[in-house]
C-alpha atoms as a PDB file:
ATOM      1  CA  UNK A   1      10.440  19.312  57.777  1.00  0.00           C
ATOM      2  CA  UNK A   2      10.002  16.684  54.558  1.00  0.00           C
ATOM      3  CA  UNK A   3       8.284  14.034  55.290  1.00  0.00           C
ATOM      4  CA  UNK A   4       9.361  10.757  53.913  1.00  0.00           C
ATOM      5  CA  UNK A   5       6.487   9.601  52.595  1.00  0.00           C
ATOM      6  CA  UNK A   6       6.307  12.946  50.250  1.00  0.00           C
ATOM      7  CA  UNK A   7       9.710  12.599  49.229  1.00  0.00           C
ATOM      8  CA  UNK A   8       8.652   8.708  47.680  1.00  0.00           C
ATOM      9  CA  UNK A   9       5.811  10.618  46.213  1.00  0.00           C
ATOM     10  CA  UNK A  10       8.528  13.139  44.527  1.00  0.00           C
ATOM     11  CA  UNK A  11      10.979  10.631  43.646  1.00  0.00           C
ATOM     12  CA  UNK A  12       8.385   9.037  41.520  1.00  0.00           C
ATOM     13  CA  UNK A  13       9.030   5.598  42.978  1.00  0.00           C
ATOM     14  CA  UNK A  14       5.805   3.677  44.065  1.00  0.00           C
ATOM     15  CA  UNK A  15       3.117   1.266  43.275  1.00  0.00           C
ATOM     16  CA  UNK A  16       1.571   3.223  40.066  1.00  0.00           C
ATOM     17  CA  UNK A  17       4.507   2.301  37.252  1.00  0.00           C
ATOM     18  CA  UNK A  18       8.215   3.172  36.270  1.00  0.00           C
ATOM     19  CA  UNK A  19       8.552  -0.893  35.221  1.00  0.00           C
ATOM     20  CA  UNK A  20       9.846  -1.499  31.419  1.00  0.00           C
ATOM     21  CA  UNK A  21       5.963  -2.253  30.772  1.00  0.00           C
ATOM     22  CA  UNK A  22       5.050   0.788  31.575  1.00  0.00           C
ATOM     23  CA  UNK A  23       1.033   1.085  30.116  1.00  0.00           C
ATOM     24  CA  UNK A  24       2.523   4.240  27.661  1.00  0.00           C
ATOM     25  CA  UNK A  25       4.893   1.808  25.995  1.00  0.00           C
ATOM     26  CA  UNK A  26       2.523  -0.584  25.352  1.00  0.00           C
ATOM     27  CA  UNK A  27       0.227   1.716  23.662  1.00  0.00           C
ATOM     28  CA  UNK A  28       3.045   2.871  21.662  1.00  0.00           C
ATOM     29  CA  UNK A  29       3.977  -0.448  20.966  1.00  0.00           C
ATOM     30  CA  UNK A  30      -0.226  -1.339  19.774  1.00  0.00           C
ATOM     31  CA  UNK A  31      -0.282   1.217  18.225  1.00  0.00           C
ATOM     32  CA  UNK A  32       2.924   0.865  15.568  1.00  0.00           C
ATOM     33  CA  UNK A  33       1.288  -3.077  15.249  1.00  0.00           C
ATOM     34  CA  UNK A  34      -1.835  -1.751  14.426  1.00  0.00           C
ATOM     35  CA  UNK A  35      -0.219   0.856  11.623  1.00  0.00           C
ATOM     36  CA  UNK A  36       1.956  -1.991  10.492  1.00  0.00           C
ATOM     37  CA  UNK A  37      -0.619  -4.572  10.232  1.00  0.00           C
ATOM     38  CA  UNK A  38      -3.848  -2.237   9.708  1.00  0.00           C
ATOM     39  CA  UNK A  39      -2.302  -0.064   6.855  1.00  0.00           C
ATOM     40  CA  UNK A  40       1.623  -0.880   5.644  1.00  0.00           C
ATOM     41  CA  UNK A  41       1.200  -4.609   4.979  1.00  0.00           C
ATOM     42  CA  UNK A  42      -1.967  -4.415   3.239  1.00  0.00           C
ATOM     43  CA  UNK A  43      -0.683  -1.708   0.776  1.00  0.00           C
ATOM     44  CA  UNK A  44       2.827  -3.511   0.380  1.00  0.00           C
ATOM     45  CA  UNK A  45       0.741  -6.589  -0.839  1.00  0.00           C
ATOM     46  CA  UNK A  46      -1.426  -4.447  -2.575  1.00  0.00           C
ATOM     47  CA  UNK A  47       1.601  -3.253  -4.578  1.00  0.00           C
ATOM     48  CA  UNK A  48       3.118  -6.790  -4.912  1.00  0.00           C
ATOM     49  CA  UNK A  49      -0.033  -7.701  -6.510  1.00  0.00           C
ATOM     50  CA  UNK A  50       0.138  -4.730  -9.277  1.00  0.00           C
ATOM     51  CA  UNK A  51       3.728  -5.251 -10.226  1.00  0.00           C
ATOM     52  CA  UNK A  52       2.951  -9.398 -10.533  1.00  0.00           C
ATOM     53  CA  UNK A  53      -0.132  -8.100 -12.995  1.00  0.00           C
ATOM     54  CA  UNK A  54       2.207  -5.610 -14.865  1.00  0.00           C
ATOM     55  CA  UNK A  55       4.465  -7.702 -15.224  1.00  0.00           C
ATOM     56  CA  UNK A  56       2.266 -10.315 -16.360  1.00  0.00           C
ATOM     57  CA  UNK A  57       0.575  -8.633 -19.597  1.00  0.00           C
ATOM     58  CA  UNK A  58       0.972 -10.210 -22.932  1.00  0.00           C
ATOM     59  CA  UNK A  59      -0.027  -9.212 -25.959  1.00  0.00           C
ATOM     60  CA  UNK A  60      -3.591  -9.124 -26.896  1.00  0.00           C
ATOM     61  CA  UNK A  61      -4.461  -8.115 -23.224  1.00  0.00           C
ATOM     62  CA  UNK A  62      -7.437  -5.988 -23.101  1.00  0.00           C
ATOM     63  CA  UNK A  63      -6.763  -3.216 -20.544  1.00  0.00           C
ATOM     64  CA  UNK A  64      -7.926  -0.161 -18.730  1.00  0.00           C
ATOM     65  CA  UNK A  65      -5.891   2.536 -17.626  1.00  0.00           C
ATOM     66  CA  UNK A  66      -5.972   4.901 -14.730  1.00  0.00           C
ATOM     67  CA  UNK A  67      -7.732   7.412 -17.022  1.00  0.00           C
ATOM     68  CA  UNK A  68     -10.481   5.185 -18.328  1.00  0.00           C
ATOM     69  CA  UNK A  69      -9.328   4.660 -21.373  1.00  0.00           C
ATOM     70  CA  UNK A  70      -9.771   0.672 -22.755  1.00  0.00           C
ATOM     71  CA  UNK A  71      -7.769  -0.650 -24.882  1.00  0.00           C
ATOM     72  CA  UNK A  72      -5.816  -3.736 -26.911  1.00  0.00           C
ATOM     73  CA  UNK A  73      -2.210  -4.476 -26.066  1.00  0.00           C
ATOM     74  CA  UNK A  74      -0.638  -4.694 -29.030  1.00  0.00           C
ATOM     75  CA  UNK A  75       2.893  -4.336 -28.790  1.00  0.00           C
ATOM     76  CA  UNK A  76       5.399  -4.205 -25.448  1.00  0.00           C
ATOM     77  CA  UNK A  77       8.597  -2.403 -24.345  1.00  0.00           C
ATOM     78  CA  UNK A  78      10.501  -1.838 -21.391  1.00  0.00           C
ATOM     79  CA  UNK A  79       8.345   0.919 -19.490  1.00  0.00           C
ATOM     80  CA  UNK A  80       5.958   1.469 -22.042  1.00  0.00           C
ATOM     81  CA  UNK A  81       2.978  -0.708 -23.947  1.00  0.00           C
ATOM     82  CA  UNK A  82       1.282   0.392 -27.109  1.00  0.00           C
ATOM     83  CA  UNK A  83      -2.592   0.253 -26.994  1.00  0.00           C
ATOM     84  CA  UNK A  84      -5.096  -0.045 -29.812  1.00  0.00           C
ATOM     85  CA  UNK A  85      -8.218   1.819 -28.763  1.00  0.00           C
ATOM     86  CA  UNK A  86      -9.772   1.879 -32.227  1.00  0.00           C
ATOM     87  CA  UNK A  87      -9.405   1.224 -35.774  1.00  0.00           C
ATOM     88  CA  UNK A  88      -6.143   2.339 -37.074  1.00  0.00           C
ATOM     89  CA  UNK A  89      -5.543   3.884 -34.020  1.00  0.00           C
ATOM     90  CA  UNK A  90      -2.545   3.096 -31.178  1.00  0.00           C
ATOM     91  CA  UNK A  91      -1.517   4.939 -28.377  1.00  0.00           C
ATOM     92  CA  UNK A  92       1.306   4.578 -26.430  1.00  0.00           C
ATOM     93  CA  UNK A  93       1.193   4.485 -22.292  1.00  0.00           C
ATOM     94  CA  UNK A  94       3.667   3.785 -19.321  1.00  0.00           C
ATOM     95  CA  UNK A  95       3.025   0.226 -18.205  1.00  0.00           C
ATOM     96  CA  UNK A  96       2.736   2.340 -14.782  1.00  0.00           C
ATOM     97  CA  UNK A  97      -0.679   4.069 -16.012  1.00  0.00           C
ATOM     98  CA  UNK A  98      -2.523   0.263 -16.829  1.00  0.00           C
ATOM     99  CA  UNK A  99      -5.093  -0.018 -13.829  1.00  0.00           C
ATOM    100  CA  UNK A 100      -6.110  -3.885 -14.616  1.00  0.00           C
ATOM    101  CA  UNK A 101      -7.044  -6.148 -17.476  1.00  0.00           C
ATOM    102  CA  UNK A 102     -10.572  -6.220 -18.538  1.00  0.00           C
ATOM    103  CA  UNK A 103     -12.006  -9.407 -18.044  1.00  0.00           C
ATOM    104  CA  UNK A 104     -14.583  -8.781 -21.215  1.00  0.00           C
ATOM    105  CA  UNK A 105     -16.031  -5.939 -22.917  1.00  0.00           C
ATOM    106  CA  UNK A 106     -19.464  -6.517 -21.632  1.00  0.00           C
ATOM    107  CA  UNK A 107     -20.965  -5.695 -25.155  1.00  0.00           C
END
């Protein structure tokens, strides 16, 4: 009736896998290291790096935010940083919208 050999077969029992390192769960497990260390630890130090800037700026800091617009820090508060962009004129920005400090004007 059944031969033995095709109920091994059917039990899935054999030469070709079933261990704890099966080849699936190692490509599951390469392929959350590569997402970890291809994409999320970049970008976490990424962010590390903007918050240590942020938190960094003085007064006097020239600045460009995420708009383009370059300006003069001239005055600081909690979440927010007043910018002079002109002659008698100051504008007032989330410290969240400065992209980087300008390292000179280039004029």
């Amino acid at each position: 009736m059944f031969d033995p050999k095709t109920i091994f077969v059917m039990s899935g029992e054999g030469g070709t896998g079933g261990g704890f390192f099966d080849p699936m769960i190692i490509m599951i497990i390469a392929i959350f290291a590569f997402l970890f260390f291809g994409i999320m630890r970049p970008q976490s130090k990424q962010r590390k790096e903007r918050e240590a800037m942020i938190s960094a700026l003085k007064e006097g800091d020239d600045v460009q935010t995420i708009g383009g617009v370059y300006g003069s820090i001239t005055k600081i508060k909690q979440k927010t940083v007043y910018l002079r962009i002109s002659d008698k004129v100051e504008i007032e920005i989330l410290k969240s919208a400065i992209a980087g400090k300008q390292q000179g004007t280039g004029e």
